[in-house]
Protein backbone atom coordinates (compact mmCIF):
# COMPACT_ATOMS: atom_id res chain seq x y z
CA UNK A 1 -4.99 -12.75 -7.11
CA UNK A 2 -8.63 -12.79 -5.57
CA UNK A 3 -9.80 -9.37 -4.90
CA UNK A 4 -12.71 -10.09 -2.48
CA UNK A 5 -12.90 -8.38 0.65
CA UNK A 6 -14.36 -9.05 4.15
CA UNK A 7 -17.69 -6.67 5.30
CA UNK A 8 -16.66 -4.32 7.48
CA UNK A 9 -18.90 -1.43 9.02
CA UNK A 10 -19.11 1.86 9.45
CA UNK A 11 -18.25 1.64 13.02
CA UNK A 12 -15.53 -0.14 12.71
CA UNK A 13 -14.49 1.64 9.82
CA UNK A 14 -14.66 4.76 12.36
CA UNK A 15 -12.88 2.57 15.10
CA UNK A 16 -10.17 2.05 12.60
CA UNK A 17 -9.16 5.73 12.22
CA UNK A 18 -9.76 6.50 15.83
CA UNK A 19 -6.63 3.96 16.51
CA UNK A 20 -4.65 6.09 13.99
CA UNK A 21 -5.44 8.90 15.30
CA UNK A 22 -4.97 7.92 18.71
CA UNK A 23 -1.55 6.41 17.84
CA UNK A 24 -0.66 10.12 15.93
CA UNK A 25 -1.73 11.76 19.27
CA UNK A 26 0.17 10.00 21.42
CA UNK A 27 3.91 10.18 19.44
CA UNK A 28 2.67 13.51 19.42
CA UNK A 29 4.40 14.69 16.24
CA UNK A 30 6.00 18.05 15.53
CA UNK A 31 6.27 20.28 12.52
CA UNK A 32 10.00 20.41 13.28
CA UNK A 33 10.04 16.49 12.90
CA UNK A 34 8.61 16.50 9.89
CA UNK A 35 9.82 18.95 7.96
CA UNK A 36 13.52 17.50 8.97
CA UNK A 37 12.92 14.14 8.33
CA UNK A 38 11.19 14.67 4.69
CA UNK A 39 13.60 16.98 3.89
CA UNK A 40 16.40 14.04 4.49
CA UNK A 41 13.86 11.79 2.30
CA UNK A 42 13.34 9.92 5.42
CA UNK A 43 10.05 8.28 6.47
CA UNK A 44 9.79 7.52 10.06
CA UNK A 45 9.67 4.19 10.28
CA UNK A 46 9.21 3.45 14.09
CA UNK A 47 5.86 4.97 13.35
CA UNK A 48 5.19 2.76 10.07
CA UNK A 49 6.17 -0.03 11.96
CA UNK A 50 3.61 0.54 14.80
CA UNK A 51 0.85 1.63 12.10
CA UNK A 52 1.56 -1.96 10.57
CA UNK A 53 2.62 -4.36 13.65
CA UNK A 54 -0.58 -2.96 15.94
CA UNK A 55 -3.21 -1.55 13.18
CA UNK A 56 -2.29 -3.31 10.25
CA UNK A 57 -1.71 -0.44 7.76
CA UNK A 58 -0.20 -1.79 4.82
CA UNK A 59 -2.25 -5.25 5.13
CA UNK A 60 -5.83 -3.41 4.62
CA UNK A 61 -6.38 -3.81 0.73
CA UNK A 62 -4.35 -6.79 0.46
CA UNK A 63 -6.25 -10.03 0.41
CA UNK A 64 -6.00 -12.67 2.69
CA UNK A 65 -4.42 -15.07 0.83
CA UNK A 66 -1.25 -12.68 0.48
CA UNK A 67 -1.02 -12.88 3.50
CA UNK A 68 -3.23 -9.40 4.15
CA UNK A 69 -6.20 -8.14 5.87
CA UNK A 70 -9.06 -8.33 3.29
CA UNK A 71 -10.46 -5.17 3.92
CA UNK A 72 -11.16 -2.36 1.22
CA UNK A 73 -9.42 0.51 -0.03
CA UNK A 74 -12.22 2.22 2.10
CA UNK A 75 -10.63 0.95 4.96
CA UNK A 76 -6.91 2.29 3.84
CA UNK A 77 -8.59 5.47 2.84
CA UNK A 78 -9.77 6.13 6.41
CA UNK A 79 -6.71 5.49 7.56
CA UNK A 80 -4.85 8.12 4.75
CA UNK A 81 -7.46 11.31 5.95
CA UNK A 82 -5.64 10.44 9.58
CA UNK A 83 -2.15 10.74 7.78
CA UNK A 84 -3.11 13.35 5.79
CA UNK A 85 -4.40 15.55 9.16
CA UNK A 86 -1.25 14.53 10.50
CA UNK A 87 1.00 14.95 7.57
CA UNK A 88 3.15 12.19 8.73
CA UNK A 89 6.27 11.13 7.32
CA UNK A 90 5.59 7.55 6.39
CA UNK A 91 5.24 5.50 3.27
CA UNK A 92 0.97 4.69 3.46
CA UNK A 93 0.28 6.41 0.16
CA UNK A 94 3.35 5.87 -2.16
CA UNK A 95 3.60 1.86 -1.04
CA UNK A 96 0.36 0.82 0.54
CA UNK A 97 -1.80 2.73 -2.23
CA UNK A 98 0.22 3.20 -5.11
CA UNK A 99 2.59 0.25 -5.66
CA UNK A 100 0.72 -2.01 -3.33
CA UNK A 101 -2.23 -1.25 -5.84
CA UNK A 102 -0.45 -2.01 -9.05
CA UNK A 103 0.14 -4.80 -7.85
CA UNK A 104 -3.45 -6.07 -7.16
CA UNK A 105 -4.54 -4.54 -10.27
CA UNK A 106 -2.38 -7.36 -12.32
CA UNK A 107 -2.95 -10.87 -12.76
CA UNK A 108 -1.25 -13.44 -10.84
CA UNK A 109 2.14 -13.42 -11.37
CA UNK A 110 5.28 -14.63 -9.42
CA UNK A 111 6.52 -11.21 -8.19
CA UNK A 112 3.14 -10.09 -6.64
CA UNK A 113 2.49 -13.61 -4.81
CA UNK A 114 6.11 -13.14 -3.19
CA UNK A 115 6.04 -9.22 -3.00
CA UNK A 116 2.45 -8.66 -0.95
CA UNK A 117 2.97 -10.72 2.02
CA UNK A 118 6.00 -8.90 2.89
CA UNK A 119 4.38 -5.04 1.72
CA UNK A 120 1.31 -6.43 4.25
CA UNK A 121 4.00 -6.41 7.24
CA UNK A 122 5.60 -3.37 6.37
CA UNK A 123 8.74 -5.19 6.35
CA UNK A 124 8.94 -4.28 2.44
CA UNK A 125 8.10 -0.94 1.21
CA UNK A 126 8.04 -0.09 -2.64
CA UNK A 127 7.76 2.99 -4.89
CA UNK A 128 5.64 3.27 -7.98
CA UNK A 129 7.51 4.69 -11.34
CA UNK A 130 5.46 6.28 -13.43
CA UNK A 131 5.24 9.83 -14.77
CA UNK A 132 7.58 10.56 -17.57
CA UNK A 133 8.45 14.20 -18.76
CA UNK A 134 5.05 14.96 -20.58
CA UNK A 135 3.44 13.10 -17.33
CA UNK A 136 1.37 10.72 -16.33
CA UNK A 137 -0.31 9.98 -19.52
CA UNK A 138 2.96 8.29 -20.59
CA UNK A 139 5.61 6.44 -18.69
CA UNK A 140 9.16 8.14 -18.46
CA UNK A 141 10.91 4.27 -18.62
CA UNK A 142 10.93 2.46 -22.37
CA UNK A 143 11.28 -1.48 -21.79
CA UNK A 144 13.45 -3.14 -24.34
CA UNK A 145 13.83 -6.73 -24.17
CA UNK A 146 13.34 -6.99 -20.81
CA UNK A 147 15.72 -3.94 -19.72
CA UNK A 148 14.80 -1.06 -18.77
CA UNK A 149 16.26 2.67 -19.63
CA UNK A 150 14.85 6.20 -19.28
CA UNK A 151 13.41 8.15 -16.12
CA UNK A 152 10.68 8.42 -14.11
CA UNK A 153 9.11 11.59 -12.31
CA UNK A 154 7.99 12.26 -9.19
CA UNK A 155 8.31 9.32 -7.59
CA UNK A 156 7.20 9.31 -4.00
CA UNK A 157 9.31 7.56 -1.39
CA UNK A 158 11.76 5.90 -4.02
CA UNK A 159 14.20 7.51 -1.59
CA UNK A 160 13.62 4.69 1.20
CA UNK A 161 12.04 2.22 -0.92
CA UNK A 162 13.11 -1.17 -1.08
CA UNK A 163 11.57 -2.19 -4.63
CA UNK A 164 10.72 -0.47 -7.18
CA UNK A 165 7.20 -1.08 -9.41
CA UNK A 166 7.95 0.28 -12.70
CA UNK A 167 5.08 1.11 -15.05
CA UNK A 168 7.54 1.07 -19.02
CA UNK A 169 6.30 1.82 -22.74
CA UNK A 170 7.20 -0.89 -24.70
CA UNK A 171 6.35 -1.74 -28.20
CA UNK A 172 3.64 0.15 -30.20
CA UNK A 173 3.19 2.12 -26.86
CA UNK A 174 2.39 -0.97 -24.57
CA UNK A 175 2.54 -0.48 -20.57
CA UNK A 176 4.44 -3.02 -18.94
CA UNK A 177 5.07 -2.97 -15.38
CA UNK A 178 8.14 -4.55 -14.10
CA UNK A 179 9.44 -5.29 -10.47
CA UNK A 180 13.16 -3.88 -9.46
CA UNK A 181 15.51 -3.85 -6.61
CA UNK A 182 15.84 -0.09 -5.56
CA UNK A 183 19.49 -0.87 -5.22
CA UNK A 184 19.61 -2.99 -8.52
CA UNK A 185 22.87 -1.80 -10.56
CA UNK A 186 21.76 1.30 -13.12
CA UNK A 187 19.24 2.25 -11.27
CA UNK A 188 20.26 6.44 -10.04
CA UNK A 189 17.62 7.77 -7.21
CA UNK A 190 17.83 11.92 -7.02
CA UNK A 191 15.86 13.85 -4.65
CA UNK A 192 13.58 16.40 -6.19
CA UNK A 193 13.79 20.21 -4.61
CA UNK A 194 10.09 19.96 -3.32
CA UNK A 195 7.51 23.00 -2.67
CA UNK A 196 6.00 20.85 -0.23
CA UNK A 197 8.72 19.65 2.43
CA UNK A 198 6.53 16.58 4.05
CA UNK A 199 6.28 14.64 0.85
CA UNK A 200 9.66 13.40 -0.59
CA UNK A 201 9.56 13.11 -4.35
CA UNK A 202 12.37 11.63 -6.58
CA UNK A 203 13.36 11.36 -10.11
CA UNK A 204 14.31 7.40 -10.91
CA UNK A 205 16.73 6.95 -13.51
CA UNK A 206 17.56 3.02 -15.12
CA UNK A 207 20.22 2.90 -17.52
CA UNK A 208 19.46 -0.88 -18.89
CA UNK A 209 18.53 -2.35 -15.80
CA UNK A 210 17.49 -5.79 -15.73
CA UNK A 211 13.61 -6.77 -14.42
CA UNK A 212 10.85 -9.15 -13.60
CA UNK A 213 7.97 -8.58 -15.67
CA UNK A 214 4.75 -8.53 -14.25
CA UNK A 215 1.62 -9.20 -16.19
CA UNK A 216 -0.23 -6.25 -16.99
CA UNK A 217 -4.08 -5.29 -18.13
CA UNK A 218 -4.74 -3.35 -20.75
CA UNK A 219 -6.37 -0.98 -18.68
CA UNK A 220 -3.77 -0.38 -16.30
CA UNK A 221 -3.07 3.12 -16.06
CA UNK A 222 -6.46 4.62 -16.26
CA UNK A 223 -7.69 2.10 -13.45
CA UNK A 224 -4.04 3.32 -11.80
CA UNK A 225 -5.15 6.71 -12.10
CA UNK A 226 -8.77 5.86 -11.04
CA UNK A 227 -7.06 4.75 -7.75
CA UNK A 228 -4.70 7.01 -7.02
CA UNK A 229 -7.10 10.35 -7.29
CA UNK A 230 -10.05 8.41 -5.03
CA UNK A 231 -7.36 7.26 -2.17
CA UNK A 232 -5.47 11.48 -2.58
CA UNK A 233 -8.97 12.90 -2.16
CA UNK A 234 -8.84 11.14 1.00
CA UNK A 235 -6.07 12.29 2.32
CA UNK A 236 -7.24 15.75 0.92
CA UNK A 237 -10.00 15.96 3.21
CA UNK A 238 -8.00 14.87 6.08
CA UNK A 239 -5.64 18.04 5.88
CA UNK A 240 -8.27 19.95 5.02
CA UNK A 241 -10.18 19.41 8.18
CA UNK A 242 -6.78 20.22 10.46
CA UNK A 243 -6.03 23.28 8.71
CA UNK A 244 -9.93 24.36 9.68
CA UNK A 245 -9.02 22.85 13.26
CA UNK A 246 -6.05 25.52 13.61
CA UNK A 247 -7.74 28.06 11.60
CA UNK A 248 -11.03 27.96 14.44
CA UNK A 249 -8.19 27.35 17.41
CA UNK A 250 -6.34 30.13 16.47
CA UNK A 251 -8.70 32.15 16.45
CA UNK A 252 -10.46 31.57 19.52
CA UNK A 253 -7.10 32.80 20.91
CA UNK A 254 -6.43 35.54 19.09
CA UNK A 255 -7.34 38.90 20.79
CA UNK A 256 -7.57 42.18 18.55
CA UNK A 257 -9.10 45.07 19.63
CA UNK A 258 -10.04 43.77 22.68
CA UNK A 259 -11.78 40.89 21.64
CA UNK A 260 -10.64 37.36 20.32
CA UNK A 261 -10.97 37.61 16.76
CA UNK A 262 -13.43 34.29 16.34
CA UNK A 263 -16.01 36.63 17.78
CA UNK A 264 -16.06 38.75 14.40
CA UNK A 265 -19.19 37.77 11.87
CA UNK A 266 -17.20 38.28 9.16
CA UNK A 267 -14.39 35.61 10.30
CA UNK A 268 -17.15 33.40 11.43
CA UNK A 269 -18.72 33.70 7.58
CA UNK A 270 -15.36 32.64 6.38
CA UNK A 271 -15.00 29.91 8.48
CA UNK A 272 -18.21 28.52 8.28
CA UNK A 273 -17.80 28.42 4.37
CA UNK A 274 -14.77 26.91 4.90
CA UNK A 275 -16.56 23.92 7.06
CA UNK A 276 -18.84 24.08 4.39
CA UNK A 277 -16.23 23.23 1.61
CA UNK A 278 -14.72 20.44 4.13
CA UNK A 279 -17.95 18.68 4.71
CA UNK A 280 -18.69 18.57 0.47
CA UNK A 281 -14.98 17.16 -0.06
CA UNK A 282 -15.56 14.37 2.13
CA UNK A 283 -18.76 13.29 1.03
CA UNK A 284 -17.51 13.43 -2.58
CA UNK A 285 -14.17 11.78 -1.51
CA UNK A 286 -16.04 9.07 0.20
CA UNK A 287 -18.22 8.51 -2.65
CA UNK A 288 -15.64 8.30 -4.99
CA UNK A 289 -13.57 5.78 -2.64
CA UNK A 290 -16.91 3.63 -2.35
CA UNK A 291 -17.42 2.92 -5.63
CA UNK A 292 -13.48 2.02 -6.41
CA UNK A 293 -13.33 -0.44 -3.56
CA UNK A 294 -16.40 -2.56 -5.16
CA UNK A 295 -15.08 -1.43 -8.72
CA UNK A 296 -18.34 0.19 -9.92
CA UNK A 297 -18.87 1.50 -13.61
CA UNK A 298 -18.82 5.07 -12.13
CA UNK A 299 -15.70 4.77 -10.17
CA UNK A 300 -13.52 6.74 -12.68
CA UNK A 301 -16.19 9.39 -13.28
CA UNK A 302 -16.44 9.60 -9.49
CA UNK A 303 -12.57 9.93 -8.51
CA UNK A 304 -11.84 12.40 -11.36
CA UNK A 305 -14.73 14.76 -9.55
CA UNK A 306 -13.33 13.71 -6.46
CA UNK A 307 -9.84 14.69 -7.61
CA UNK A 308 -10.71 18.17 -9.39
CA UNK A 309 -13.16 19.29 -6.19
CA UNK A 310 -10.95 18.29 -2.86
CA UNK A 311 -8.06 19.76 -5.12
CA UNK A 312 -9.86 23.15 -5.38
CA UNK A 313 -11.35 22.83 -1.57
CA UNK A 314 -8.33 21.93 0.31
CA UNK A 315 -6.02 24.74 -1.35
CA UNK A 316 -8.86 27.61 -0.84
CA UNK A 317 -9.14 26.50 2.86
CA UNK A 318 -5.81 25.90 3.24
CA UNK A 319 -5.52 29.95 1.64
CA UNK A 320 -7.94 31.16 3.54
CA UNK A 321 -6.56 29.50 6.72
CA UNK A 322 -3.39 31.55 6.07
CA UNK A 323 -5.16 34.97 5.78
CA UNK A 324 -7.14 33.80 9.03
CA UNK A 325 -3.75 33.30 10.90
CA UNK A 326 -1.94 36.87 9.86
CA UNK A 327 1.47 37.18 9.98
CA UNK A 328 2.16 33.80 11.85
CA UNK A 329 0.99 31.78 9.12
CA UNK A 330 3.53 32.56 6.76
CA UNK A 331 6.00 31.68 9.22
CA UNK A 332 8.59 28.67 9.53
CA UNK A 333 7.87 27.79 12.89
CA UNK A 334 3.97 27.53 12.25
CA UNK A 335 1.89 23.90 10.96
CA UNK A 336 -0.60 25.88 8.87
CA UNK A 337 1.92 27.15 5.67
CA UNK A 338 2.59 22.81 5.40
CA UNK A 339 -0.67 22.27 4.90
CA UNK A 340 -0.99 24.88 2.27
CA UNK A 341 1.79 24.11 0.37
CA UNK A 342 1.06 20.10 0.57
CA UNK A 343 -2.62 21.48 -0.87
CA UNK A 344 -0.77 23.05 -3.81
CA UNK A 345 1.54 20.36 -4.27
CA UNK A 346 -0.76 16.88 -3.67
CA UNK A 347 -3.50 18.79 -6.74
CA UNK A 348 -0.68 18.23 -9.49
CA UNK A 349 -0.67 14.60 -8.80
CA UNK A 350 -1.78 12.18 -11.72
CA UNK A 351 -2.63 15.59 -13.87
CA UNK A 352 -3.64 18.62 -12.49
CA UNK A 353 -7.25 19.05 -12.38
CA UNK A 354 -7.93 21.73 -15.43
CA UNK A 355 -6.10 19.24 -17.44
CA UNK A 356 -7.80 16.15 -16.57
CA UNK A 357 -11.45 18.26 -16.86
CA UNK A 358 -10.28 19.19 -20.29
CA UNK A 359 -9.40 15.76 -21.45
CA UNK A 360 -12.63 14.47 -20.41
CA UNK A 361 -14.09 17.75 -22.02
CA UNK A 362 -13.00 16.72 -25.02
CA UNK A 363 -13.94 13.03 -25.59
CA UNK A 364 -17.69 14.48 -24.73
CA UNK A 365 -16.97 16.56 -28.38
């Protein structure tokens, strides 16, 4: 599958994620919405369908002889810090990142030339299997002549997934990634009890389920991983910045003492190191998402620092935004304890970031 992409600018780059956000603004979203519909494992898919029918969501990294736009994953990852600010209930990052980039990262094969037109519509959407009980450094499914048994973790969106792209061991611990109908026979979907409630995450279980093999690189999962922590920091940065948003709205309404508390230096210290911590996440993020959508040698080196700083930044904000809200920000009813608990959920994914420091700690030995 050709991999080349179409020059697109900043501007429209910008003009892109002004559409998303315009679209977000206009549905004009709730809390209540989303926190009901993930909780269901839902994904709201009058929304996905209008992010991929009028913007062309799911079509951005997909080339256009698969029937997609050409674009970058730059272009999908300014979309993602919209989604992220949002925190909306739709499938961009577990389909049009994750198993949407699996695919690409194969060869040819018959299951990606027939699966990517129909993910670049949003007609299809698909779940990538992956982490197995130690992780994401092995694969939770074992292929064995072309069946598949075992389980796979945290699986995002397998809930309303129509396929399934299963990353397997096989023999003398080879990945092998294999395409499956979500509804195939063996194959047991369970909703995980989630700290964050706007992300649904499932365990996958396949009790010898038949598949289509896909061909598979032998760098697979690293360049998997490489992905997945460039396009996250992106969506990082994007709840980052809202919970900052609420944190300097709240407080411009806030009276104490006779005065609204934005007025106090030492709130406007914390905030302002809090912009400052935003502003180095994004430039980092965008960095790292640069040099994976032209594949540069530094890309991995580049999305693990993306991963391990955004991590850090969006869950001290996200903490500090809490303290910066009182007793309302601990609350049901209030946006800013989703953000914080998506922070401390979306860090753990594809190996925490003191694990994936030390591993890279220790090949320097």
């Amino acid at each position: 599958m050709t991999t080349d992409t179409l020059p697109i600018s900043a501007e429209e780059r910008e003009a892109l994620a002004e559409a998303v956000r315009d679209l977000l603004r206009r549905r004009g979203d709730t809390a209540a919405v989303r926190k009901e519909m993930a909780s269901d494992g839902r994904i709201d898919r009058g929304l996905w369908q209008t992010l991929c029918t009028e913007i062309g969501v799911a079509a951005l990294p997909i080339p256009e002889d698969a029937g997609g736009a050409g674009a970058s994953w730059a272009e999908s990852a300014a979309v993602l810090e919209e989604l992220g600010a949002a925190l909306s209930p739709v499938p961009a990052f577990g389909s049009a990142v994750l198993a949407t980039g699996a695919l690409l990262l194969a060869p040819d094969s018959e299951p990606s030339a027939r699966l990517l037109p129909e993910l670049a519509t949003g007609e299809r959407t698909a779940a990538l299997c992956w982490a197995g009980e130690r992780g994401w450094d092995t694969p939770g499914v074992q292929a064995d002549a072309g069946l598949l048994s075992g389980t796979a973790g945290f699986v995002v969106d397998a809930e309303t997934a129509d396929t399934l792209v299963v990353l397997a061991s096989g023999p003398g611990e080879h990945i092998t990634v294999h395409e499956v109908a979500a509804d195939a026979d063996g194959v047991t979907i369970s909703p995980l009890p989630l700290l964050d409630p706007t992300r649904s995450l499932s365990t996958v279980r396949f009790d010898e389920v038949a598949s289509n093999v896909i061909p598979t690189p032998a760098d697979l999962v690293s360049r998997l991983r490489t992905l997945g922590w460039a396009l996250l920091s992106a969506e990082q940065v994007g709840g980052a910045q809202r919970a900052l948003d609420l944190t300097v709205e709240y407080t411009k309404s806030r009276k104490q003492f006779g005065r609204t508390i934005g007025s106090f230096q030492a709130l406007k210290h914390r905030m302002a190191d809090m912009y400052v911590l935003v502003e180095t996440a994004r430039s980092i993020s965008r960095a790292a998402v640069a040099a994976v959508a032209v594949d540069a040698p530094d890309a991995a080196d580049l999305a693990l620092a993306a991963h391990v700083y955004c991590s850090d930044a969006y869950r001290t904000i996200t903490g500090e935004a809490i303290q910066l809200h009182g007793g309302i920000g601990i609350t049901w009813e209030h946006d800013i304890q989703l953000y914080f608990k998506r922070a401390q959920a979306s860090s753990q994914m594809f190996g925490a970031p003191h694990r994936a420091v030390a591993e890279v700690a220790a090949r320097l030995r």
